[in-house]
PDB file of N, CA and C in Angstrom:
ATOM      1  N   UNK A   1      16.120  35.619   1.379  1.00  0.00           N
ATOM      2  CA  UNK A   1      15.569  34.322   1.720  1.00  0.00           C
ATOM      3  C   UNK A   1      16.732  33.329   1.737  1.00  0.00           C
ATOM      4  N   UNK A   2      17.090  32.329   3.047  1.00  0.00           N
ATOM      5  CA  UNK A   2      17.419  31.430   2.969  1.00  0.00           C
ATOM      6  C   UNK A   2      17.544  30.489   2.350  1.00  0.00           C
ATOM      7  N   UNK A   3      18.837  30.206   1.651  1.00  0.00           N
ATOM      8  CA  UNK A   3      18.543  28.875   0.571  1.00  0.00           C
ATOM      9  C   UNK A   3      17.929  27.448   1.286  1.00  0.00           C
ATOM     10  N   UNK A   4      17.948  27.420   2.338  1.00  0.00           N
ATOM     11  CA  UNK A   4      16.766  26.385   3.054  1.00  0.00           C
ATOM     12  C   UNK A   4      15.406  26.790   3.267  1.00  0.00           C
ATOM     13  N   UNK A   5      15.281  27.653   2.898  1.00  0.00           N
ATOM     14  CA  UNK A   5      13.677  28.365   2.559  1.00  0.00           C
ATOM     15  C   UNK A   5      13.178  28.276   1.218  1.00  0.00           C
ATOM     16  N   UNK A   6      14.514  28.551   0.266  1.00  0.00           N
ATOM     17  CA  UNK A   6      14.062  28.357  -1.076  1.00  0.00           C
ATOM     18  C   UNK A   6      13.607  26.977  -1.412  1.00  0.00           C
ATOM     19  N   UNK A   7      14.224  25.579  -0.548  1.00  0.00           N
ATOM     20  CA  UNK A   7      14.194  24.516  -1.043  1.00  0.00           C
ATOM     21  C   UNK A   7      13.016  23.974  -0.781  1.00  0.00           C
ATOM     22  N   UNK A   8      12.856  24.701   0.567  1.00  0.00           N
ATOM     23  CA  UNK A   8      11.462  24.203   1.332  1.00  0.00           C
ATOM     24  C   UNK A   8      10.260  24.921   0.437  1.00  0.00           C
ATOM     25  N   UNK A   9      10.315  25.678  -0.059  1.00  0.00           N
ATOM     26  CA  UNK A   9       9.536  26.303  -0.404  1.00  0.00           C
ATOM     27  C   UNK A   9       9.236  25.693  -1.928  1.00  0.00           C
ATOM     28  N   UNK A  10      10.072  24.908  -2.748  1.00  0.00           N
ATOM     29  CA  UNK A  10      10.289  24.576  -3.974  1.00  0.00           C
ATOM     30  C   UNK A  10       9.772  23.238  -3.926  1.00  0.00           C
ATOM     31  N   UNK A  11      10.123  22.175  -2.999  1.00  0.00           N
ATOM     32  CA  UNK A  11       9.226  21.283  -2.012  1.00  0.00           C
ATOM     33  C   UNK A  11       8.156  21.266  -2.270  1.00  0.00           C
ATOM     34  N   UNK A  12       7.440  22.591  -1.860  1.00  0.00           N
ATOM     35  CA  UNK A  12       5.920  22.654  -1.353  1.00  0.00           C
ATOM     36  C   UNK A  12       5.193  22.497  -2.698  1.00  0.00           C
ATOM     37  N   UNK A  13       5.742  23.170  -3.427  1.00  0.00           N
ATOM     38  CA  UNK A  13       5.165  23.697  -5.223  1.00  0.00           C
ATOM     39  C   UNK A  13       5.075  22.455  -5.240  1.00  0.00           C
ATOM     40  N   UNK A  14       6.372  21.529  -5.506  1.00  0.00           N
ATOM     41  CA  UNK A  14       5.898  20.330  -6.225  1.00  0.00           C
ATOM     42  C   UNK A  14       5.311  19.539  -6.032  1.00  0.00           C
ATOM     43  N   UNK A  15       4.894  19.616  -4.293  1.00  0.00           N
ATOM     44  CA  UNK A  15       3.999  18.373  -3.789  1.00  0.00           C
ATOM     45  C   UNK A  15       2.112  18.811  -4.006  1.00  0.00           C
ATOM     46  N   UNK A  16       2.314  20.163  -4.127  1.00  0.00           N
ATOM     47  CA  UNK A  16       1.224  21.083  -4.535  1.00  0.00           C
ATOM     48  C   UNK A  16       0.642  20.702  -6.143  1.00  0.00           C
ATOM     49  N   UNK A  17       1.576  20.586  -6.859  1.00  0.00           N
ATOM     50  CA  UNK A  17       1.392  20.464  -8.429  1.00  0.00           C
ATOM     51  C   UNK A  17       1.638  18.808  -8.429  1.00  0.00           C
ATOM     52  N   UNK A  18       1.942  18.157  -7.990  1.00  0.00           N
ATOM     53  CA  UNK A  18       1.791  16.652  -7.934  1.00  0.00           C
ATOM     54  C   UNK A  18       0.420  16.332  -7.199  1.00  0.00           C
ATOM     55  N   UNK A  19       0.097  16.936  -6.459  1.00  0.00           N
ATOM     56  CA  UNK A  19      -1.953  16.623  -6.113  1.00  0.00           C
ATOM     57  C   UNK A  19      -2.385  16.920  -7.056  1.00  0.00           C
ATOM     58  N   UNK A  20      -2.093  17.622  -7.793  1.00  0.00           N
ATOM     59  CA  UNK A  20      -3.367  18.839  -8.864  1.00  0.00           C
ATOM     60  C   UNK A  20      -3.557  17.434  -9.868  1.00  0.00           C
ATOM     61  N   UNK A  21      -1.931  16.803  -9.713  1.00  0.00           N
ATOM     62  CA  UNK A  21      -2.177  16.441 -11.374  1.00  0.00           C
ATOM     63  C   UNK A  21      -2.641  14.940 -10.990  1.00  0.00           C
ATOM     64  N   UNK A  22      -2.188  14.004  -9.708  1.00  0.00           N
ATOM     65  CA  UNK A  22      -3.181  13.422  -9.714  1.00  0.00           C
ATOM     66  C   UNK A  22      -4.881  13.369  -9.795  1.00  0.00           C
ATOM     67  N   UNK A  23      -5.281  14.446  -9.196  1.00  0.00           N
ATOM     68  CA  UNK A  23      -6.807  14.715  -9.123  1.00  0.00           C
ATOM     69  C   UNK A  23      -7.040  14.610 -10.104  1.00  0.00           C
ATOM     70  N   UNK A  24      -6.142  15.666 -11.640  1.00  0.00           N
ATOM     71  CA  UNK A  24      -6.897  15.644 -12.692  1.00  0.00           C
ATOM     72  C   UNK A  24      -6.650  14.265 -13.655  1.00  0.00           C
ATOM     73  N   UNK A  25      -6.299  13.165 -13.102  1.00  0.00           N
ATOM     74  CA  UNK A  25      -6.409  12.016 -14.006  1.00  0.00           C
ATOM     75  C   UNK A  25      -7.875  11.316 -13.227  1.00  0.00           C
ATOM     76  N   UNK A  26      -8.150  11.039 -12.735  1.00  0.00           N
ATOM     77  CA  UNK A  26      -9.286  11.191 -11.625  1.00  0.00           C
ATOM     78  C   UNK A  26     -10.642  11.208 -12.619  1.00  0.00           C
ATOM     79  N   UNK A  27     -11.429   9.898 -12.469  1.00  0.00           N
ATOM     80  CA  UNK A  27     -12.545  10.308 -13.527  1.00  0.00           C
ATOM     81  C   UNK A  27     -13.974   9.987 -12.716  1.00  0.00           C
ATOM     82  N   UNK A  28     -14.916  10.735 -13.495  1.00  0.00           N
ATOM     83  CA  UNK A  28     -16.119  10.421 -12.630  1.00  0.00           C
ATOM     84  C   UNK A  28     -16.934   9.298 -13.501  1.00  0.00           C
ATOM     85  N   UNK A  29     -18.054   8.467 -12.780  1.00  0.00           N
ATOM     86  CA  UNK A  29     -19.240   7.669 -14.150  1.00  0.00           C
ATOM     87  C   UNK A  29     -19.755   7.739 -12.762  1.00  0.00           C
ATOM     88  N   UNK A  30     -20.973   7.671 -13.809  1.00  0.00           N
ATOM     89  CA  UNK A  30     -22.281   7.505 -12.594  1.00  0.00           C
ATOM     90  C   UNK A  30     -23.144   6.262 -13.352  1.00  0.00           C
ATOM     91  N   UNK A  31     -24.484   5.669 -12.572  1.00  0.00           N
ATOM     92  CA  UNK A  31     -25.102   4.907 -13.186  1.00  0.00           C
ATOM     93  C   UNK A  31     -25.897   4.091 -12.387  1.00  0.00           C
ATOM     94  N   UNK A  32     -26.650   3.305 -12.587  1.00  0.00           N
ATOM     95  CA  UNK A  32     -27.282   2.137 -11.537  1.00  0.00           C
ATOM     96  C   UNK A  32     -26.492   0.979 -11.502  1.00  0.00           C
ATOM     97  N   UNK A  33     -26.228   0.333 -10.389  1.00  0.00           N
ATOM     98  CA  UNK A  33     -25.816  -1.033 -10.204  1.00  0.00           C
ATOM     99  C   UNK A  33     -26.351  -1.984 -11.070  1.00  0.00           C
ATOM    100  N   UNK A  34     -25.927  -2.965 -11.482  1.00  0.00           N
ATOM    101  CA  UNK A  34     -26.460  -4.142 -12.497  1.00  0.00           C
ATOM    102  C   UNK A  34     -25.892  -5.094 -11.333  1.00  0.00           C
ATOM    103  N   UNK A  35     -24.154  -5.207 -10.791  1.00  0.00           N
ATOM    104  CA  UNK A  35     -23.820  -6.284 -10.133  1.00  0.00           C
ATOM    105  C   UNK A  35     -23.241  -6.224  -9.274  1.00  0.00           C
ATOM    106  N   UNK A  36     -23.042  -6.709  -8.138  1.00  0.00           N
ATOM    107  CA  UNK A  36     -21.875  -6.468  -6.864  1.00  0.00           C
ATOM    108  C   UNK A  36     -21.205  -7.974  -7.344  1.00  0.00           C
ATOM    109  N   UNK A  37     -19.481  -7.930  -6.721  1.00  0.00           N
ATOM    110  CA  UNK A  37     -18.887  -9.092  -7.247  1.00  0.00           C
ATOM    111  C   UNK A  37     -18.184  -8.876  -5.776  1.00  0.00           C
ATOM    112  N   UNK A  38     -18.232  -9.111  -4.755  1.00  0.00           N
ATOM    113  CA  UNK A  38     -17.115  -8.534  -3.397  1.00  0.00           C
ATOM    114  C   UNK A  38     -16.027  -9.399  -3.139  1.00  0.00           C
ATOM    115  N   UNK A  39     -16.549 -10.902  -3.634  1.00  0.00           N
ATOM    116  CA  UNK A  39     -14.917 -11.576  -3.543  1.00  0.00           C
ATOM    117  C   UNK A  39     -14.101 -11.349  -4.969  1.00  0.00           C
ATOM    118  N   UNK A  40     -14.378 -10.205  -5.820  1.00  0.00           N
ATOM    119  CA  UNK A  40     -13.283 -10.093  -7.132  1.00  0.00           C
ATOM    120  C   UNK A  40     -13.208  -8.668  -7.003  1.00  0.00           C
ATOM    121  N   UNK A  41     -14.263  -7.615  -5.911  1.00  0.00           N
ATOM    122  CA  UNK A  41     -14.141  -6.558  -5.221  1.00  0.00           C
ATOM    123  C   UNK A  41     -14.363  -5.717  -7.092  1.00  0.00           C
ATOM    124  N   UNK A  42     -15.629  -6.505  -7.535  1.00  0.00           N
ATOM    125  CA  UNK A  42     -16.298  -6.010  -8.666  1.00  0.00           C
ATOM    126  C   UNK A  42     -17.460  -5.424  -8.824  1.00  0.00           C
ATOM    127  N   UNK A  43     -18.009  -4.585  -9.424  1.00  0.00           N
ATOM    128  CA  UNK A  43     -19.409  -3.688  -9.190  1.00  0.00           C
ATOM    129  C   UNK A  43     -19.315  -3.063 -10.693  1.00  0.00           C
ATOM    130  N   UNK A  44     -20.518  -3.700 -11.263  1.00  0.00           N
ATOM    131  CA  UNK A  44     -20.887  -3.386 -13.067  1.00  0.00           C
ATOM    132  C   UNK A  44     -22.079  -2.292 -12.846  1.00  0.00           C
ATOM    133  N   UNK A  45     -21.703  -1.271 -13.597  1.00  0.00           N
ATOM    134  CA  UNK A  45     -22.793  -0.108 -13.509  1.00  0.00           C
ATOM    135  C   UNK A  45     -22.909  -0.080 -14.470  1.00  0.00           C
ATOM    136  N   UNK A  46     -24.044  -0.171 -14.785  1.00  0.00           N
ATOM    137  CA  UNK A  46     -25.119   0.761 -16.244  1.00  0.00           C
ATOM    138  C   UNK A  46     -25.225   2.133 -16.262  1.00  0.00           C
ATOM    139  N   UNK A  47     -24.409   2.745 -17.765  1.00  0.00           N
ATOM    140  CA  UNK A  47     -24.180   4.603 -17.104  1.00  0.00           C
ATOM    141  C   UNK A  47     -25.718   4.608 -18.143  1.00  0.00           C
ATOM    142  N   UNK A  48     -26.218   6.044 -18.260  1.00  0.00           N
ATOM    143  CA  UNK A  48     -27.535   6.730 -18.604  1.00  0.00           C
ATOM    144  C   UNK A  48     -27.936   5.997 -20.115  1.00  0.00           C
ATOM    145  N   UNK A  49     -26.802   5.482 -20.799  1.00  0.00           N
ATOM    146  CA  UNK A  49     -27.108   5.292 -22.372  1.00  0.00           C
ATOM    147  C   UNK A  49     -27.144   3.228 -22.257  1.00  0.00           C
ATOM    148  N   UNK A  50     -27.296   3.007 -21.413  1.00  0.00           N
ATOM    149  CA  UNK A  50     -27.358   1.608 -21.148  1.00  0.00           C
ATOM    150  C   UNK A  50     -25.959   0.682 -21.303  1.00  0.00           C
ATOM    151  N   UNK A  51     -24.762   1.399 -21.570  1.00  0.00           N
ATOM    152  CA  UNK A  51     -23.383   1.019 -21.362  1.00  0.00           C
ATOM    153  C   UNK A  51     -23.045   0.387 -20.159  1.00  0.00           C
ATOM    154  N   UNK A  52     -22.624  -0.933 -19.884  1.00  0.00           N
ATOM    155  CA  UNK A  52     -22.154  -1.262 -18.769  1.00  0.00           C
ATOM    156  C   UNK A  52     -20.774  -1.288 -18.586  1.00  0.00           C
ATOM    157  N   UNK A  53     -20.085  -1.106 -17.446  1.00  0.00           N
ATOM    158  CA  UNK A  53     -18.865  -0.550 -17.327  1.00  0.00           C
ATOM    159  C   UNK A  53     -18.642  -1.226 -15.585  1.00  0.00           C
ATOM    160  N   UNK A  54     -17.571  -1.711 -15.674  1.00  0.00           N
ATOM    161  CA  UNK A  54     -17.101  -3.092 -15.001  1.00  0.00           C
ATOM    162  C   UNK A  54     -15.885  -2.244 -13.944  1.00  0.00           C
ATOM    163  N   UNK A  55     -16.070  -1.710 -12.410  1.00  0.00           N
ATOM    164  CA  UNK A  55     -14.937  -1.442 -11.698  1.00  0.00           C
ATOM    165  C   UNK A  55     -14.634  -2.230 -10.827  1.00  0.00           C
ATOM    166  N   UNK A  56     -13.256  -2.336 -11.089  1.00  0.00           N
ATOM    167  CA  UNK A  56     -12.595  -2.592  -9.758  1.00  0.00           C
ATOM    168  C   UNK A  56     -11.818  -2.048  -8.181  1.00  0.00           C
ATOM    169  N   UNK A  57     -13.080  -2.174  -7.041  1.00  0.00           N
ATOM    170  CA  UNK A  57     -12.848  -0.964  -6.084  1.00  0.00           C
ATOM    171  C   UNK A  57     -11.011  -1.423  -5.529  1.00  0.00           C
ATOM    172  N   UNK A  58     -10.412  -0.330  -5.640  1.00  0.00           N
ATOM    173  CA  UNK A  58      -8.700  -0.512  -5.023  1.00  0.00           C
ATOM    174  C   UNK A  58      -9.165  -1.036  -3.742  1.00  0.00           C
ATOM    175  N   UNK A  59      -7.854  -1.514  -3.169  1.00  0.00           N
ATOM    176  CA  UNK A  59      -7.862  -2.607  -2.078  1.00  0.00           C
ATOM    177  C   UNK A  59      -8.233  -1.116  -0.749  1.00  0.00           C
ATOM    178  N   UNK A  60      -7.725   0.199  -1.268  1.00  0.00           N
ATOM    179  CA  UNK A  60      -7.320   1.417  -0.416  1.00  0.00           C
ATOM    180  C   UNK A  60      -9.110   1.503  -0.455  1.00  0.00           C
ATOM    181  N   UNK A  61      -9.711   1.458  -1.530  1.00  0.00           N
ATOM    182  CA  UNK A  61     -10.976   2.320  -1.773  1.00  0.00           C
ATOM    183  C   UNK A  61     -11.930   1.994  -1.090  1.00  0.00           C
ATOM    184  N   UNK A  62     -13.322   3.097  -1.154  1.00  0.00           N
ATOM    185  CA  UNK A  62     -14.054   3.367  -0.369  1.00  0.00           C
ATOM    186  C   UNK A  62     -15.928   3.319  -0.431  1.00  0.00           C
ATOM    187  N   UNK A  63     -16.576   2.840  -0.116  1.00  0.00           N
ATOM    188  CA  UNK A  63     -17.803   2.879  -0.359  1.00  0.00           C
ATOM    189  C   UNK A  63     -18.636   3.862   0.556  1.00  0.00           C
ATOM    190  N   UNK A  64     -19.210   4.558  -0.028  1.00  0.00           N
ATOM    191  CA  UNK A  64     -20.038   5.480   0.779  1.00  0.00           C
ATOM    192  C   UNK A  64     -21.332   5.200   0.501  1.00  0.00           C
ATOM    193  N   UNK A  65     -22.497   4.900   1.373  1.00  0.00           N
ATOM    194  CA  UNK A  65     -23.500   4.468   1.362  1.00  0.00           C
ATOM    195  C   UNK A  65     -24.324   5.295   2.483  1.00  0.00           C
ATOM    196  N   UNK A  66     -25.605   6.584   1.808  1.00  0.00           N
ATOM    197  CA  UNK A  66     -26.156   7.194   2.662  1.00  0.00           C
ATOM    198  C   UNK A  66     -25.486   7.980   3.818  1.00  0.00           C
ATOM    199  N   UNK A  67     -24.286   8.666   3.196  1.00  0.00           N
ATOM    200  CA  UNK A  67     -22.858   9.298   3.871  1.00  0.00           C
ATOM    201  C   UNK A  67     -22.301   8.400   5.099  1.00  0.00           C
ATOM    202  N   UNK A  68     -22.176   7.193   5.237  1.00  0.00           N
ATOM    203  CA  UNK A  68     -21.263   6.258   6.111  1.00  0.00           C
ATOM    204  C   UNK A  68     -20.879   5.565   5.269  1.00  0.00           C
ATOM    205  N   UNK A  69     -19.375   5.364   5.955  1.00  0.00           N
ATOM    206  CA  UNK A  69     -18.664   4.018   5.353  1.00  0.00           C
ATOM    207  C   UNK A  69     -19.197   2.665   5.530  1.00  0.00           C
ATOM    208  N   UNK A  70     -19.266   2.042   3.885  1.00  0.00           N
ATOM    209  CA  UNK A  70     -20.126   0.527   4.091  1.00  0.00           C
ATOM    210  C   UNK A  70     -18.577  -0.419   3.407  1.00  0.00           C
ATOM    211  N   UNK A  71     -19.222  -1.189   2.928  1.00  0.00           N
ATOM    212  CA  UNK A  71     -18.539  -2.582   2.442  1.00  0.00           C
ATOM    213  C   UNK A  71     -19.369  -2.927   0.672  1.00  0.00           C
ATOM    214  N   UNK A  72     -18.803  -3.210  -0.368  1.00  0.00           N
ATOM    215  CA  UNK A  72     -18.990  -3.087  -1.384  1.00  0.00           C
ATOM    216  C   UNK A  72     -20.457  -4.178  -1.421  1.00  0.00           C
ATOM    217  N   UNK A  73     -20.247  -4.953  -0.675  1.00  0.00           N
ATOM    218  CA  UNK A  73     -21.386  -6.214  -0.309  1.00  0.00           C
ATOM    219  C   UNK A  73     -22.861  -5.634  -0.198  1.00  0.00           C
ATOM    220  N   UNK A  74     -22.604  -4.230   0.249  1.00  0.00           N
ATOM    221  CA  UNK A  74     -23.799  -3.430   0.832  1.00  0.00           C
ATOM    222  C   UNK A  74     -24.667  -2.730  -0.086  1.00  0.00           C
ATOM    223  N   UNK A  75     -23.949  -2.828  -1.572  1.00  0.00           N
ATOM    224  CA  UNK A  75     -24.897  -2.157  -2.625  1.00  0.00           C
ATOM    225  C   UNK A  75     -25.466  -3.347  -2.906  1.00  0.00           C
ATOM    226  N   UNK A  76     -26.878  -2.869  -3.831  1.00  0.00           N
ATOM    227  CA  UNK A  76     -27.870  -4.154  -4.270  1.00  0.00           C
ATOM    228  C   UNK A  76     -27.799  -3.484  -6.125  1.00  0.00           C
ATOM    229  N   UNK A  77     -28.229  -4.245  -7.030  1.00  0.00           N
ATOM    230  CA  UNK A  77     -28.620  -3.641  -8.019  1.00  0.00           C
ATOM    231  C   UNK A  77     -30.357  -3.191  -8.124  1.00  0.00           C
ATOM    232  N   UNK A  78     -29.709  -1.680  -9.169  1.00  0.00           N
ATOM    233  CA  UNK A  78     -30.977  -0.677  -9.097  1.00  0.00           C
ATOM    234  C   UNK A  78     -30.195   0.983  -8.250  1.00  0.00           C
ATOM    235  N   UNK A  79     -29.566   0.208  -7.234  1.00  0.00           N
ATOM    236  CA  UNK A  79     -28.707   1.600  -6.373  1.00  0.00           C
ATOM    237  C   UNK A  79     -28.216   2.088  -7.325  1.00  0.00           C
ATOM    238  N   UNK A  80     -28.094   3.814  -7.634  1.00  0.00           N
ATOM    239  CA  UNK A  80     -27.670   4.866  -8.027  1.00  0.00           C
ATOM    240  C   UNK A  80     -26.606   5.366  -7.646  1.00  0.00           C
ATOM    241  N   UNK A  81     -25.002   5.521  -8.448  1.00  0.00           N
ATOM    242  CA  UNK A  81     -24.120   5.674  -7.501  1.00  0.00           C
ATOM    243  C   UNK A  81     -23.633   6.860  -8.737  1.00  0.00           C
ATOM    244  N   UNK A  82     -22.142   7.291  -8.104  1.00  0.00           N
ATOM    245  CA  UNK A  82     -21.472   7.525  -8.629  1.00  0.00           C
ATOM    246  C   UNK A  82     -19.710   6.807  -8.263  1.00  0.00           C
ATOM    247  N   UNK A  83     -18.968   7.460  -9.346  1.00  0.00           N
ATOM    248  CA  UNK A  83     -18.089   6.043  -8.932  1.00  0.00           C
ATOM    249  C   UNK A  83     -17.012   7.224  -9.742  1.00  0.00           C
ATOM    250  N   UNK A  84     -15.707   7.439  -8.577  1.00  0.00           N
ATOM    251  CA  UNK A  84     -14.394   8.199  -8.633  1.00  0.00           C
ATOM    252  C   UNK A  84     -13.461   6.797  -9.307  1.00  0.00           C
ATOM    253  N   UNK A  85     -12.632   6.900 -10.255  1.00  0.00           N
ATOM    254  CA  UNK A  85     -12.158   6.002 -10.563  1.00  0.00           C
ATOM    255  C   UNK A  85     -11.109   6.396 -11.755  1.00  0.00           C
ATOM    256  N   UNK A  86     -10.178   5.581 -12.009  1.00  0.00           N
ATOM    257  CA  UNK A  86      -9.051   5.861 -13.344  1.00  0.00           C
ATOM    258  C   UNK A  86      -8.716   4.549 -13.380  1.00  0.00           C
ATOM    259  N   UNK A  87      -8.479   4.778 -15.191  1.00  0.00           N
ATOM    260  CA  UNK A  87      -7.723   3.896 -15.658  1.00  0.00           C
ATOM    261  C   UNK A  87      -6.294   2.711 -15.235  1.00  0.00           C
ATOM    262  N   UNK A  88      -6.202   2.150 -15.111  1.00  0.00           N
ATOM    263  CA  UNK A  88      -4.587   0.830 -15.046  1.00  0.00           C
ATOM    264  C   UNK A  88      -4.872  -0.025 -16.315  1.00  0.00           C
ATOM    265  N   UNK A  89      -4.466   0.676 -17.343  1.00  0.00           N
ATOM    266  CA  UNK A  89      -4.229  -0.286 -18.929  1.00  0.00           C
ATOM    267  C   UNK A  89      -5.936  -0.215 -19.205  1.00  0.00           C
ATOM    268  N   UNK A  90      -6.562  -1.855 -19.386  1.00  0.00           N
ATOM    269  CA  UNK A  90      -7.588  -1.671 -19.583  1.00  0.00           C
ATOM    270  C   UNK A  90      -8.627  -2.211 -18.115  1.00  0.00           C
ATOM    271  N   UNK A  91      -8.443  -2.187 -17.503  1.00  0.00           N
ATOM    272  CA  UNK A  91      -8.927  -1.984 -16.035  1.00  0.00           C
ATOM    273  C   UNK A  91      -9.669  -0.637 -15.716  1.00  0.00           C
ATOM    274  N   UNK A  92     -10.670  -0.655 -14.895  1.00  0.00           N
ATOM    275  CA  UNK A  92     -11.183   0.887 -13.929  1.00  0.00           C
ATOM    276  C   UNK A  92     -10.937   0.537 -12.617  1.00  0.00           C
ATOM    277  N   UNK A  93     -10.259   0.964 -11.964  1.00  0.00           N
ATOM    278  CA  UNK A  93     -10.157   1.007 -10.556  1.00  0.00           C
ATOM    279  C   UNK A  93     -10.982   2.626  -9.917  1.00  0.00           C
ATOM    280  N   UNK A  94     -11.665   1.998  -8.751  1.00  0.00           N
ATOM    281  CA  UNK A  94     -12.316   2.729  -8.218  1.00  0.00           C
ATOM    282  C   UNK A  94     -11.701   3.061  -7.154  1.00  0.00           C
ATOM    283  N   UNK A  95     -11.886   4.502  -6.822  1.00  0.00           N
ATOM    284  CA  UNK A  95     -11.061   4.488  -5.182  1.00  0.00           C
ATOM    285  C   UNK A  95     -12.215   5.354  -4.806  1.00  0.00           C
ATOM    286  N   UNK A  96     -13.672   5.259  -4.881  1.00  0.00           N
ATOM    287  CA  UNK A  96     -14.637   5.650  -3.821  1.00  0.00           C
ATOM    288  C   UNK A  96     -15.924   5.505  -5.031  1.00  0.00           C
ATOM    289  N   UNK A  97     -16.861   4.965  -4.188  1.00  0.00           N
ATOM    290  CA  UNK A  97     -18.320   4.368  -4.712  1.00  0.00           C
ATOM    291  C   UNK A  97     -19.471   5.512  -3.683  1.00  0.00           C
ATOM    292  N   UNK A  98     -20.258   5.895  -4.285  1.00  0.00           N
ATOM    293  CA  UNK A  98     -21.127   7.066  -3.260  1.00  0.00           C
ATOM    294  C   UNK A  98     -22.234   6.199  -3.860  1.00  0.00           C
ATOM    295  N   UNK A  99     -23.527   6.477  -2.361  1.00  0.00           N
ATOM    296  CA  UNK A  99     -24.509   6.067  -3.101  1.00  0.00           C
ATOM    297  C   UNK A  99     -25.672   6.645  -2.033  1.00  0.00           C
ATOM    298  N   UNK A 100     -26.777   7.146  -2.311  1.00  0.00           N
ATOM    299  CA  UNK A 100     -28.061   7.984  -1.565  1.00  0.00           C
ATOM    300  C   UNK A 100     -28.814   6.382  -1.679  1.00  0.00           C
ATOM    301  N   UNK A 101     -29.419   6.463  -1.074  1.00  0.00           N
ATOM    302  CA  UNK A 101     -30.465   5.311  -0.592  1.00  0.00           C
ATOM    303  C   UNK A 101     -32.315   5.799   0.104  1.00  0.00           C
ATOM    304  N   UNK A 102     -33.014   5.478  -0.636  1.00  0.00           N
ATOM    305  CA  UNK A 102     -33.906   6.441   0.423  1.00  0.00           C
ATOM    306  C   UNK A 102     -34.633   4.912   1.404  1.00  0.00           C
TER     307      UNK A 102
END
């Protein structure tokens, strides 16, 4: 093997093991809406034990509403979501909001 094969190949691992390990900081909460905040791009969910828990969707992030892309404006409280999100200090940033609607 080519030592430009080895490198490329050594490359790949690490960009391979640098996804893994972002994903696994990566957290899930689920819960009902209590609040939409869209000009502080804020949304307070109540998880199952009546805990409310305060995210902030990233400027990148994403709302999924009834599998299309919506706008954070578009949840009401009572909606059932789940919410992809990690820590910045004491902050939650969200980088995708799902939500079924019937």
């Amino acid at each position: 093997m080519s030592r430009s094969c080895r490198i490329a190949l050594g490359g790949l691992v690490l960009v391979m093991l640098a996804g893994l390990a972002a994903s696994a900081w990566a957290a899930e909460a689920s819960g009902r809406v209590k609040g939409v905040f869209p000009d502080k791009r804020e949304l307070i969910v109540a998880d199952s034990k009546g805990k409310d828990w305060t995210f902030i969707l990233a400027k990148d992030g994403k709302v999924i509403l009834n599998d299309a892309e919506r706008k954070l404006e578009d949840l009401q409280p009572g909606d059932v979501v789940e919410v992809t999100h990690q820590s910045q200090g004491e902050k939650l940033i969200a980088s995708l909001v799902r939500c079924k609607r019937d």
